[in-house]
Protein backbone atom coordinates (compact mmCIF):
# COMPACT_ATOMS: atom_id res chain seq x y z
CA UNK A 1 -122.16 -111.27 105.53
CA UNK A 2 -118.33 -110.52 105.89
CA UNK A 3 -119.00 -107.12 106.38
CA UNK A 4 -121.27 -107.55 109.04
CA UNK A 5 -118.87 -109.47 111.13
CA UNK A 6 -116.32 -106.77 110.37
CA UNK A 7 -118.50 -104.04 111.91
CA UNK A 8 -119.21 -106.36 115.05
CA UNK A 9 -115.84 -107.62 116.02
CA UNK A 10 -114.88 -103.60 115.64
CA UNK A 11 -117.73 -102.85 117.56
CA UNK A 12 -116.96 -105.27 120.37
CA UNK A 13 -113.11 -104.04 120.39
CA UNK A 14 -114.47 -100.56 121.16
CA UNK A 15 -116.96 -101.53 123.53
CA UNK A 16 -114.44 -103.31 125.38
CA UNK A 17 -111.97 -100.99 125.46
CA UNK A 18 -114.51 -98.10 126.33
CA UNK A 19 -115.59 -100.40 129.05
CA UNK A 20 -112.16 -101.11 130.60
CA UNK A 21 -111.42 -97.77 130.59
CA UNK A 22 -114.86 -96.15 132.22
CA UNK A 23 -114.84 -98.91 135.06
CA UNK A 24 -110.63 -99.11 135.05
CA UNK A 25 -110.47 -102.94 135.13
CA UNK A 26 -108.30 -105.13 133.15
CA UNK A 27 -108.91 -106.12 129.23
CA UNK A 28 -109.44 -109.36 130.06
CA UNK A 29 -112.19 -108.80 132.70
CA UNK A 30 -113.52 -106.37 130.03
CA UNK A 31 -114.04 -109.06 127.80
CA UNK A 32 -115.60 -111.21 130.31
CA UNK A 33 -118.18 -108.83 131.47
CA UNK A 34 -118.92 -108.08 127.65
CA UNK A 35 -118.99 -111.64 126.59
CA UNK A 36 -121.45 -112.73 129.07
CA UNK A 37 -123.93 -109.85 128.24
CA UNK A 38 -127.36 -110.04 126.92
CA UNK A 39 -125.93 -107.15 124.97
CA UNK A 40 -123.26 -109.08 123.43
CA UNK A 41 -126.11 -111.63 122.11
CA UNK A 42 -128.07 -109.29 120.85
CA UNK A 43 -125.12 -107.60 118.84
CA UNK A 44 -124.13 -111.16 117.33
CA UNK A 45 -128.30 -111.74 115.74
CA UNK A 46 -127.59 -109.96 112.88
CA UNK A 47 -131.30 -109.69 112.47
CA UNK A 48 -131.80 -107.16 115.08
CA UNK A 49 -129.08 -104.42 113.31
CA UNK A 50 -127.50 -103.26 116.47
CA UNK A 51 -124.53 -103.77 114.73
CA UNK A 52 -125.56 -100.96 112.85
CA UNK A 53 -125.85 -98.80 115.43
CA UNK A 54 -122.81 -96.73 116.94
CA UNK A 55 -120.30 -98.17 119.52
CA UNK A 56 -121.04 -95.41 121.95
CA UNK A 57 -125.02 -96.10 122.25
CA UNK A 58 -124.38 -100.53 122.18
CA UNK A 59 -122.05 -99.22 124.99
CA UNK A 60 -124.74 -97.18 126.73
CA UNK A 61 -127.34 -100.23 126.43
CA UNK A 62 -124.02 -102.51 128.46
CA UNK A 63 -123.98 -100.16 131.14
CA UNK A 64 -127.95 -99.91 131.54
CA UNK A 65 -127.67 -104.21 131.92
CA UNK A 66 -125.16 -103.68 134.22
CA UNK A 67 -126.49 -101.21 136.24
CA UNK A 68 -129.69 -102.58 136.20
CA UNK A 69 -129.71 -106.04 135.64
CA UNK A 70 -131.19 -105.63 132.06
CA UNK A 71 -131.29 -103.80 129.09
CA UNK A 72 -133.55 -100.43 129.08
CA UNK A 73 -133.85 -98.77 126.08
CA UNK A 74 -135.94 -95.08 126.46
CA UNK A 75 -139.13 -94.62 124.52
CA UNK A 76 -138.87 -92.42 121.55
């Protein structure tokens, strides 16, 4: 269980930071926008493992909700 949490709150450090960066708004609005994601919700139910998955593509499913409202994930 410990490690999980590890891997999320790195996770949500570089999801942050790639998202303050990519829309240049503070840290703290960052967090916000994060924090009130159905992304963010998703990444702390362990049961779905998307705190397996890599920062970059939890990062790509943020952007999709806020572009669009939700979260789109492409068919395989």
């Amino acid at each position: 269980m410990y490690v999980q949490n590890q891997l999320i709150e790195y996770m949500i450090q570089d999801i942050v930071d790639m998202l303050a960066t990519d829309q240049n708004i503070e840290y703290d609005e960052a967090m916000n926008k994060f924090y009130n994601s159905d992304v963010f919700e998703k990444l702390q139910d362990q049961e779905t493992g998307l705190y397996l998955e890599s920062s970059a593509y939890v990062y790509d499913l943020l952007k999709d909700e806020l572009n669009f409202g939700h979260i789109v994930q492409a068919e395989i």
